[in-house]
N, C-alpha and C. Protein backbone atom coordinates (compact mmCIF):
# COMPACT_ATOMS: atom_id res chain seq x y z
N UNK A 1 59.77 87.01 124.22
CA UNK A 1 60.19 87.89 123.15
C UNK A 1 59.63 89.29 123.37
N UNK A 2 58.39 89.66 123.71
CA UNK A 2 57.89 90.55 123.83
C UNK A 2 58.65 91.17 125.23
N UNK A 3 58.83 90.52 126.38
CA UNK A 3 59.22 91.21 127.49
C UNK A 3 60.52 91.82 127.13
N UNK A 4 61.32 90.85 126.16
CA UNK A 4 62.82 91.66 126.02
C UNK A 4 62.58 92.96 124.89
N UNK A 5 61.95 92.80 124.11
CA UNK A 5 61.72 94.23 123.30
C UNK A 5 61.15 95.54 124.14
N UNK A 6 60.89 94.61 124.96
CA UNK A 6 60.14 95.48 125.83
C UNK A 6 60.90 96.61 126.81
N UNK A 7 61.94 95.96 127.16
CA UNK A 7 63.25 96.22 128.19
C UNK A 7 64.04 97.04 127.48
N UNK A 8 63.77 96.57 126.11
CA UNK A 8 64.98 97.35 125.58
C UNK A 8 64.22 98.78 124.66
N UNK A 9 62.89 98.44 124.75
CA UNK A 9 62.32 100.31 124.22
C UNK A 9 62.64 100.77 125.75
N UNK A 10 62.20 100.05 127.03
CA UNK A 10 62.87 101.07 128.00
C UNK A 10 63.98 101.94 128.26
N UNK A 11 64.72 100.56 127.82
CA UNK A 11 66.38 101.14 127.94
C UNK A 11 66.32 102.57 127.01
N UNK A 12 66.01 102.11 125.60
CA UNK A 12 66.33 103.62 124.57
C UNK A 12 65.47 104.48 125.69
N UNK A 13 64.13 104.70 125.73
CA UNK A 13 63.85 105.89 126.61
C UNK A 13 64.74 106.33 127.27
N UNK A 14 65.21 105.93 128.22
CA UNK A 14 65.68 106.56 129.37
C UNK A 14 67.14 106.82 128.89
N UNK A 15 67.76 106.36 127.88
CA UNK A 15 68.67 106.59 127.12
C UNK A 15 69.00 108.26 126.41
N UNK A 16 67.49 108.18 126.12
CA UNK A 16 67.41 109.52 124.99
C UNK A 16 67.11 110.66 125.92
N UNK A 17 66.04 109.88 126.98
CA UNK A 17 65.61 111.61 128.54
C UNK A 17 66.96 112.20 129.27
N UNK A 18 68.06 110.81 129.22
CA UNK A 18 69.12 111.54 129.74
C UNK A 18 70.43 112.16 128.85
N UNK A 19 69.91 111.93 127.29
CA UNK A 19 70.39 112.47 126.38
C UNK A 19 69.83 114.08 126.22
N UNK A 20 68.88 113.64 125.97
CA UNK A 20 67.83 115.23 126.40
C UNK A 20 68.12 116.56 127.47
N UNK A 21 68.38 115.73 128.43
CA UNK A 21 68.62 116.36 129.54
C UNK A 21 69.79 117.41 129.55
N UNK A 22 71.08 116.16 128.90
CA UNK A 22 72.84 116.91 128.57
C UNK A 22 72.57 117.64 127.66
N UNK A 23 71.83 118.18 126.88
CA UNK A 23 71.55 118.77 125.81
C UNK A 23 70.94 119.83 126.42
N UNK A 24 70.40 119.37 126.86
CA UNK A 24 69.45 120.79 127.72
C UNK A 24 70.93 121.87 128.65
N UNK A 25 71.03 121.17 129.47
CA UNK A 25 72.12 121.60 130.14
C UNK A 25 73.64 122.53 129.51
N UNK A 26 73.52 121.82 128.37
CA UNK A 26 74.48 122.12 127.40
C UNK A 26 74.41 123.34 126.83
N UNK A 27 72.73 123.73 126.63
CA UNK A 27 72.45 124.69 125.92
C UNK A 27 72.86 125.72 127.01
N UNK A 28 72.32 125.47 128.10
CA UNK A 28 72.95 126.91 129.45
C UNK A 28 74.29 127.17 130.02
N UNK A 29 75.01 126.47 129.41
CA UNK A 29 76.31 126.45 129.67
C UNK A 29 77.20 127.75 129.09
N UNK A 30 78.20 128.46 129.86
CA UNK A 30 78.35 129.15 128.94
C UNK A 30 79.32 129.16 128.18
N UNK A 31 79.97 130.14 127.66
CA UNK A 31 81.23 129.45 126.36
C UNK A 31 82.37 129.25 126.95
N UNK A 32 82.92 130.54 128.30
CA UNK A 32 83.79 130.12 129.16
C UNK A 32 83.76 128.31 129.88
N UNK A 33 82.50 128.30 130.32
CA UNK A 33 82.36 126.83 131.07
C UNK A 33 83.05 125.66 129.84
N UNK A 34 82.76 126.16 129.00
CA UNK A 34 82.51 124.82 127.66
C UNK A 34 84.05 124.99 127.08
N UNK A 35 84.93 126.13 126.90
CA UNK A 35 85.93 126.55 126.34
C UNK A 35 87.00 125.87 127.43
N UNK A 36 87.05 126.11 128.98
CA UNK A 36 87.82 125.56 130.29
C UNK A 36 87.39 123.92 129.66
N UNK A 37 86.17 123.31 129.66
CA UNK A 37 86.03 121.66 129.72
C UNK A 37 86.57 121.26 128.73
N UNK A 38 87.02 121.74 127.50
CA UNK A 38 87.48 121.00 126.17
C UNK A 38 89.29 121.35 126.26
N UNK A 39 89.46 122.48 126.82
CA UNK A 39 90.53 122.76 126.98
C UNK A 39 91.72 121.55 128.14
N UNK A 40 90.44 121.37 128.95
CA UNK A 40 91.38 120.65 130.36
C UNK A 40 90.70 119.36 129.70
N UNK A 41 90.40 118.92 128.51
CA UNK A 41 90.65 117.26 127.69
C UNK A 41 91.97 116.98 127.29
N UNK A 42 92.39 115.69 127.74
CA UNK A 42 93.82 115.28 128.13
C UNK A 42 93.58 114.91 126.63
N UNK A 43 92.92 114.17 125.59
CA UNK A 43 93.27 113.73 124.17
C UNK A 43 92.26 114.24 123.52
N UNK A 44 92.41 115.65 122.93
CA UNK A 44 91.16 116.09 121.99
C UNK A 44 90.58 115.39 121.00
N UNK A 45 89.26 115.26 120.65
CA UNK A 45 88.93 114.51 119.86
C UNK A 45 89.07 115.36 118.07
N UNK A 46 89.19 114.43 117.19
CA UNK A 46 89.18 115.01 115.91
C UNK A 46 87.53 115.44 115.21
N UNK A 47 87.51 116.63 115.20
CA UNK A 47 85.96 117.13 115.01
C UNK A 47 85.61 117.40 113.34
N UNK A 48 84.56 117.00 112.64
CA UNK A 48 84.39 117.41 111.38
C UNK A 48 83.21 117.85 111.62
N UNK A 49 83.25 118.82 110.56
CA UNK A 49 81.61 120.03 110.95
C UNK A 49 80.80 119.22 109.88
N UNK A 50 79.50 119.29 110.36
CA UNK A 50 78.35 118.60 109.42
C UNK A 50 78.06 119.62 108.80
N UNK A 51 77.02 120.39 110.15
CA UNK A 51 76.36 121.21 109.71
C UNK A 51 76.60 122.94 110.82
N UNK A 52 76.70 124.06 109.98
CA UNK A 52 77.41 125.17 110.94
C UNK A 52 78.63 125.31 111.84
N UNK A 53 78.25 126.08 112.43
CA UNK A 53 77.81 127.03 113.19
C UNK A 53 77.02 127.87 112.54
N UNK A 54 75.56 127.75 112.56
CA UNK A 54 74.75 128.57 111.64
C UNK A 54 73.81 129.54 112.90
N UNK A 55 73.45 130.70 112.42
CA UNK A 55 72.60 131.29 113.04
C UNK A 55 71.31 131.68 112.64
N UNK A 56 70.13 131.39 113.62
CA UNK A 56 68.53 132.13 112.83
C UNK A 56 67.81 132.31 113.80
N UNK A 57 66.17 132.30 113.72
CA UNK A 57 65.64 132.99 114.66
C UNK A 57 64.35 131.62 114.92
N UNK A 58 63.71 131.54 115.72
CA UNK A 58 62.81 130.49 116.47
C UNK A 58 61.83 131.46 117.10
N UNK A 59 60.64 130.77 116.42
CA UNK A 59 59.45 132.00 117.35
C UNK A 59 58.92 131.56 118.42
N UNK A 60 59.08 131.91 119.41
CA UNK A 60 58.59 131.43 121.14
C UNK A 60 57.01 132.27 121.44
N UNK A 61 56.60 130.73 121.48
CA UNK A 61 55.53 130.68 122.00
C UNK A 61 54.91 130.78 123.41
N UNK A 62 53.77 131.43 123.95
CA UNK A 62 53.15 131.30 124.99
C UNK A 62 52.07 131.10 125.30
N UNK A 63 51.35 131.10 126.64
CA UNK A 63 50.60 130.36 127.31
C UNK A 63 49.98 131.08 128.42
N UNK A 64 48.78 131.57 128.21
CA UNK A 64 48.26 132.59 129.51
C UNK A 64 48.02 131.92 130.78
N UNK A 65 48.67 132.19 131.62
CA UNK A 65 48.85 131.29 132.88
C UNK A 65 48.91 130.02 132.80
N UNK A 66 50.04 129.79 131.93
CA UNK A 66 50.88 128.47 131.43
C UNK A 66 49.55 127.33 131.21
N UNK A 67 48.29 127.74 130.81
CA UNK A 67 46.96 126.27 130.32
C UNK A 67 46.35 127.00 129.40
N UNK A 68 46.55 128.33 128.58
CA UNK A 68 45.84 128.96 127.90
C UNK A 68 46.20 128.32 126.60
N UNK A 69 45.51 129.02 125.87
CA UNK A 69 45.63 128.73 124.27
C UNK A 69 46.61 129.64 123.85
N UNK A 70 48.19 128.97 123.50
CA UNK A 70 48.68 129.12 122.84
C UNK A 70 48.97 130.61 121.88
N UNK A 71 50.02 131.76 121.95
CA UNK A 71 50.42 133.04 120.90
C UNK A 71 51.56 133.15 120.84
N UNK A 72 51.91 133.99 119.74
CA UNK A 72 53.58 133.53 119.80
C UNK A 72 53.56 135.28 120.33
N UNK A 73 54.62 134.89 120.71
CA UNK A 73 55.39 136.08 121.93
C UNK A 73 56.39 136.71 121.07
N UNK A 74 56.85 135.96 120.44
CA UNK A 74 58.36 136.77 119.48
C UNK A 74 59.23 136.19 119.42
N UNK A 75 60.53 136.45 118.41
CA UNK A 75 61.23 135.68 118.49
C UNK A 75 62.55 135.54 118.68
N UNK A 76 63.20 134.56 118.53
CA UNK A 76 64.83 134.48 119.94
C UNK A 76 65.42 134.25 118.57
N UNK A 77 67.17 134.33 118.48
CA UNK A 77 68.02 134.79 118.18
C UNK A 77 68.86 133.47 118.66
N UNK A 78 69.14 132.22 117.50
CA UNK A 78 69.46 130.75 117.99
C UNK A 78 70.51 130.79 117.20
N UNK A 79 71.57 129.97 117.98
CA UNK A 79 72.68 129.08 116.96
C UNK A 79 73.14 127.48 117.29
N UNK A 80 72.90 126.82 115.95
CA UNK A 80 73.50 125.48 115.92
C UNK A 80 74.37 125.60 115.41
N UNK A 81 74.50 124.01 115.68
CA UNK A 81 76.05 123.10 115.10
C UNK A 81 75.89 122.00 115.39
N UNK A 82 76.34 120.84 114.18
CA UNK A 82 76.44 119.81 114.13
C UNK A 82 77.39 119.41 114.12
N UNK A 83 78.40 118.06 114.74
CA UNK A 83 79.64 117.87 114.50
C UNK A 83 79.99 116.06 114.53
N UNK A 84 80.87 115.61 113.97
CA UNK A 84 80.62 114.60 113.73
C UNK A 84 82.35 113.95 113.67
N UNK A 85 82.50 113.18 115.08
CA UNK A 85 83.68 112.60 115.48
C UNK A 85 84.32 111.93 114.73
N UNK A 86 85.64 111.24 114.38
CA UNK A 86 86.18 110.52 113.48
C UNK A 86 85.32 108.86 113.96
N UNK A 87 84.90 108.32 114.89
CA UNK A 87 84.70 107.27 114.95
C UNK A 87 83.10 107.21 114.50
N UNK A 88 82.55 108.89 114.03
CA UNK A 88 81.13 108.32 113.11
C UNK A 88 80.13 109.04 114.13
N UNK A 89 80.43 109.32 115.67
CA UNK A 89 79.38 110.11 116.31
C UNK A 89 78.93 111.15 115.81
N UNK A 90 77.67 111.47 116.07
CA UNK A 90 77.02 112.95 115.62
C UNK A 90 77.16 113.53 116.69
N UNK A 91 77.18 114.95 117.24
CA UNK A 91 76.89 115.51 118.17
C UNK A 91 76.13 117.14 117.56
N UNK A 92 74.85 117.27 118.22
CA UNK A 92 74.40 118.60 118.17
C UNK A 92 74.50 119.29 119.36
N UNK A 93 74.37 120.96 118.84
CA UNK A 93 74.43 121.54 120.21
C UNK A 93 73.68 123.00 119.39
N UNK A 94 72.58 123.35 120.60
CA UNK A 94 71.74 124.29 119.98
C UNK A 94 72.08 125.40 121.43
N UNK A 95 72.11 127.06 120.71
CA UNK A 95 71.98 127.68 122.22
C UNK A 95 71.48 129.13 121.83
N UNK A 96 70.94 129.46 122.74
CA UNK A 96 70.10 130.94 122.32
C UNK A 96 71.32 132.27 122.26
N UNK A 97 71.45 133.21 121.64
CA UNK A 97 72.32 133.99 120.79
C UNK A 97 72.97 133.56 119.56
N UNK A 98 73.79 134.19 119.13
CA UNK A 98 74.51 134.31 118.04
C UNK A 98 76.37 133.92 117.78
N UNK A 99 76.69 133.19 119.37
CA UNK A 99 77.47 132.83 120.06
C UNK A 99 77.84 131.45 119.07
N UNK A 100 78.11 131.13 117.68
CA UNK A 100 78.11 129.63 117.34
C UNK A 100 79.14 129.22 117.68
N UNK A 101 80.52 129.61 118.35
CA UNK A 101 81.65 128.86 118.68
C UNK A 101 81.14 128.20 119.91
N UNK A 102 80.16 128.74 120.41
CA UNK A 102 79.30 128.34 121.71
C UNK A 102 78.74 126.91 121.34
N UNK A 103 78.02 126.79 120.39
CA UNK A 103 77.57 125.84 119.70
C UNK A 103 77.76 124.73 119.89
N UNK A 104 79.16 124.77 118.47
CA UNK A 104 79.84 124.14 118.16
C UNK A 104 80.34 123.17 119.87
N UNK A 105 80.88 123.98 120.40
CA UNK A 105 81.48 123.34 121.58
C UNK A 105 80.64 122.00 122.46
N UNK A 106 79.10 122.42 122.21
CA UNK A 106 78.13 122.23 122.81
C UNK A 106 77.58 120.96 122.29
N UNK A 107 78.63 120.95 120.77
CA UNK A 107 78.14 119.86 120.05
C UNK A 107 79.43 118.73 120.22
N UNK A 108 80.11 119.10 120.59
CA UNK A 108 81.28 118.23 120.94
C UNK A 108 80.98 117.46 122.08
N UNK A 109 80.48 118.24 122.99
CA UNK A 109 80.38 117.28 124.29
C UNK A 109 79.59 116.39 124.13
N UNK A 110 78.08 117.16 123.42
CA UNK A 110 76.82 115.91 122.95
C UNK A 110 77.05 114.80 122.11
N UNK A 111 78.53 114.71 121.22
CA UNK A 111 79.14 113.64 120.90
C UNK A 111 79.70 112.61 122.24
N UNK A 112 80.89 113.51 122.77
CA UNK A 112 81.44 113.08 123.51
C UNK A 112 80.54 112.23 124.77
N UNK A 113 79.45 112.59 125.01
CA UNK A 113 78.66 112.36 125.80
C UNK A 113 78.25 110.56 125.40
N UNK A 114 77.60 110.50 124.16
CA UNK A 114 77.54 109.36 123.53
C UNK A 114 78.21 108.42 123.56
N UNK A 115 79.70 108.81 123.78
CA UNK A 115 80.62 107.68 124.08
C UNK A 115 80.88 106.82 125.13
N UNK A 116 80.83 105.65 126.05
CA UNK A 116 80.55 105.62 127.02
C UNK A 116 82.06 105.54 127.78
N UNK A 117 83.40 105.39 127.12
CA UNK A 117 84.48 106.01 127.03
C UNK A 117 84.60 107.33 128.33
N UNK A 118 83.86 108.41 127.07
CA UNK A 118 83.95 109.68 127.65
C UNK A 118 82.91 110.10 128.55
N UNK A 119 82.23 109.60 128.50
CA UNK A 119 80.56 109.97 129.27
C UNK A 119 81.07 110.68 130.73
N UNK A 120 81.78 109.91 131.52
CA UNK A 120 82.35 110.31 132.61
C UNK A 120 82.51 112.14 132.75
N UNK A 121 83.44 112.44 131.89
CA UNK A 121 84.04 113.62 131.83
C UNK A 121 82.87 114.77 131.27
N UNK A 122 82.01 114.49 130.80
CA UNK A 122 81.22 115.39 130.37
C UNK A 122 80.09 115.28 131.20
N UNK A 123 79.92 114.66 132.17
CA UNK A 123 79.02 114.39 133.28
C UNK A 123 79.18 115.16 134.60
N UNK A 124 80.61 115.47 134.58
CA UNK A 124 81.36 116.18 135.57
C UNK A 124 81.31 117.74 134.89
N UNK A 125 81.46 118.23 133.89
CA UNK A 125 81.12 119.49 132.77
C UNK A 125 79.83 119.95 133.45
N UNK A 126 78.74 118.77 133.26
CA UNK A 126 77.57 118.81 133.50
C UNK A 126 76.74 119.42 135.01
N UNK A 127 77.59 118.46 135.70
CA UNK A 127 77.22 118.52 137.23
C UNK A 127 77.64 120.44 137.58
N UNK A 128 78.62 120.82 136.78
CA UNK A 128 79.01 121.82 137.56
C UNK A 128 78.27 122.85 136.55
N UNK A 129 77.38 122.79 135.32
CA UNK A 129 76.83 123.62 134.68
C UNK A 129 75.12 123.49 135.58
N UNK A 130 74.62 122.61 136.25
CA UNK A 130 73.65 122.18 137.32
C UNK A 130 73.87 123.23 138.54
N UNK A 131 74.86 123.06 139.13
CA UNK A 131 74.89 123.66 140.22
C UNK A 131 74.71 125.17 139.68
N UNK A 132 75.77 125.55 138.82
CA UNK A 132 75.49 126.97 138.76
C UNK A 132 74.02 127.69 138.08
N UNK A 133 73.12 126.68 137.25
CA UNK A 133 71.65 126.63 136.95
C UNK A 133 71.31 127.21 138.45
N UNK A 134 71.19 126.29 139.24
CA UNK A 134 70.35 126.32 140.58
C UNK A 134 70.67 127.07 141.47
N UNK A 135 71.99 127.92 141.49
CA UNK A 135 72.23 128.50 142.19
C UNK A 135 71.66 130.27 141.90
N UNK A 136 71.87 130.22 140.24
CA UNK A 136 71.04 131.13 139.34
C UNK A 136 69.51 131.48 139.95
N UNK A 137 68.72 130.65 139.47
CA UNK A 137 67.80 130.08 140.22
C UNK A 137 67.11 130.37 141.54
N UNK A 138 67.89 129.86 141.72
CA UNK A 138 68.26 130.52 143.87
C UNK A 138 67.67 131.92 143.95
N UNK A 139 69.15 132.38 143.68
CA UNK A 139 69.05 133.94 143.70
C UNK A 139 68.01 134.90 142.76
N UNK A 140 67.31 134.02 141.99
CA UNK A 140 66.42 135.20 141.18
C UNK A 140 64.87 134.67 141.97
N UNK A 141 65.21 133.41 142.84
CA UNK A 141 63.65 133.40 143.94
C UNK A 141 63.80 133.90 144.82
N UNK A 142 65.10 134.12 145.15
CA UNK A 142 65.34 135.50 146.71
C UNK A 142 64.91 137.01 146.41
N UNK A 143 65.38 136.95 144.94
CA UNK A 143 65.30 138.64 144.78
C UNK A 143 63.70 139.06 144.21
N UNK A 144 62.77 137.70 144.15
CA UNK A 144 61.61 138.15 143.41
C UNK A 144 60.45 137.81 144.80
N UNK A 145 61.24 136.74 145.81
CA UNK A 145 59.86 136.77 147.40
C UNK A 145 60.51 138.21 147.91
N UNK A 146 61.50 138.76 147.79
CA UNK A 146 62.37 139.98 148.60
C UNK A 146 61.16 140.99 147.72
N UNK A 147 59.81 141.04 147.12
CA UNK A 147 59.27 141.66 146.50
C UNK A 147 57.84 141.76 146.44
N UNK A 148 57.70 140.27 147.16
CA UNK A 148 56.38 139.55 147.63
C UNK A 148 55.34 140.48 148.67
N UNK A 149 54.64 141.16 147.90
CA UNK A 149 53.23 141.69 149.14
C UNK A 149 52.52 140.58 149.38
N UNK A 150 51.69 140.58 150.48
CA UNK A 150 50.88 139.69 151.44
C UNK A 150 49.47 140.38 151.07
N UNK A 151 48.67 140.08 150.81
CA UNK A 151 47.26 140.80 150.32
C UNK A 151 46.25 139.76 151.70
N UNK A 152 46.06 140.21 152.56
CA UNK A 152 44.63 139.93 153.24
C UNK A 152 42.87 141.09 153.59
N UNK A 153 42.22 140.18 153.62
CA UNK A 153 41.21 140.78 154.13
C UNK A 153 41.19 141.85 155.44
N UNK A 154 40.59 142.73 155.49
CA UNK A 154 40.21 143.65 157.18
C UNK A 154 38.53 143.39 157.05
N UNK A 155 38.20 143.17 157.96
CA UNK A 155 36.64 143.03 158.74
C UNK A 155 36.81 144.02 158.89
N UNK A 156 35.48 145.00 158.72
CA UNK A 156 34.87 146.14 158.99
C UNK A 156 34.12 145.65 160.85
N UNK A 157 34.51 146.78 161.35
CA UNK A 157 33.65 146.34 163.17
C UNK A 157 32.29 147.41 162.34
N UNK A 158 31.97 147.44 161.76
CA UNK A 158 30.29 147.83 161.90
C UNK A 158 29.55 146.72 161.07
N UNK A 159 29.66 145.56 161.09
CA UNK A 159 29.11 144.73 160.49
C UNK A 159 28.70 143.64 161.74
């Protein structure tokens, strides 16, 4: 009894990290990416709004050489949306600006995602909002070693 409860808090974990994850991803996506993926859906789903497209602000915190104690830095400029499928799914979608059709969209897939139906198709959304992350990425570690001084020592010869 214990081993199967056991299996199955695993299962939810790894359930919710890769729920986490599409959510994450979701949030960097942009409205073009998200506007093309709902658009090229062969049977749109029927969407009811819970909650927004609302907009507010989140104070971001920091960290002096990412182990320090904790100040808030200032704050960002957020929009949600909650949305909630005819068959009862919730989907949220949170993203930094003021962009809530962005949102909203963001909250469709995080439904859609839930479904194991649709999971497929929003995995493929996904993969190609990844690549362009990393390719992002890429190019802002080329343009910041393209900047990199080398600091060494010189020995003095009168020593």
């Amino acid at each position: 009894m214990t081993s199967v409860r056991k299996t199955a808090e695993a299962g939810a974990k790894g359930a919710a990290a890769e729920r986490r994850k599409a959510i994450g991803l979701l949030a960097k996506a942009s409205r073009a990416e998200l506007q093309a993926a709902f658009d090229a859906l062969a049977d749109k789903p029927a969407v009811q709004p819970v909650r927004g497209p609302e907009t507010g602000l989140v104070m971001v915190r920091g960290r002096m050489g990412g182990g320090g104690a904790p100040f808030n830095l200032g704050e960002a400029t957020v929009s949600r949306a909650s949305i909630r499928l005819d068959d009862g799914t919730v989907g949220h979608g949170q993203t930094l600006g003021t962009d809530g059709a962005r949102a909203r969209l963001a909250a469709i897939f995080d439904a859609l995602f839930q479904q194991p139906a649709r999971k497929g198709e929003v995995e493929t959304l996904l993969e190609g909002i990844a690549a362009r992350v990393a390719d992002e990425d890429a190019a802002k570690a080329r343009q910041t070693a393209a900047t990199r001084v080398d600091f060494f020592t010189m020995v003095r010869g009168e020593d």
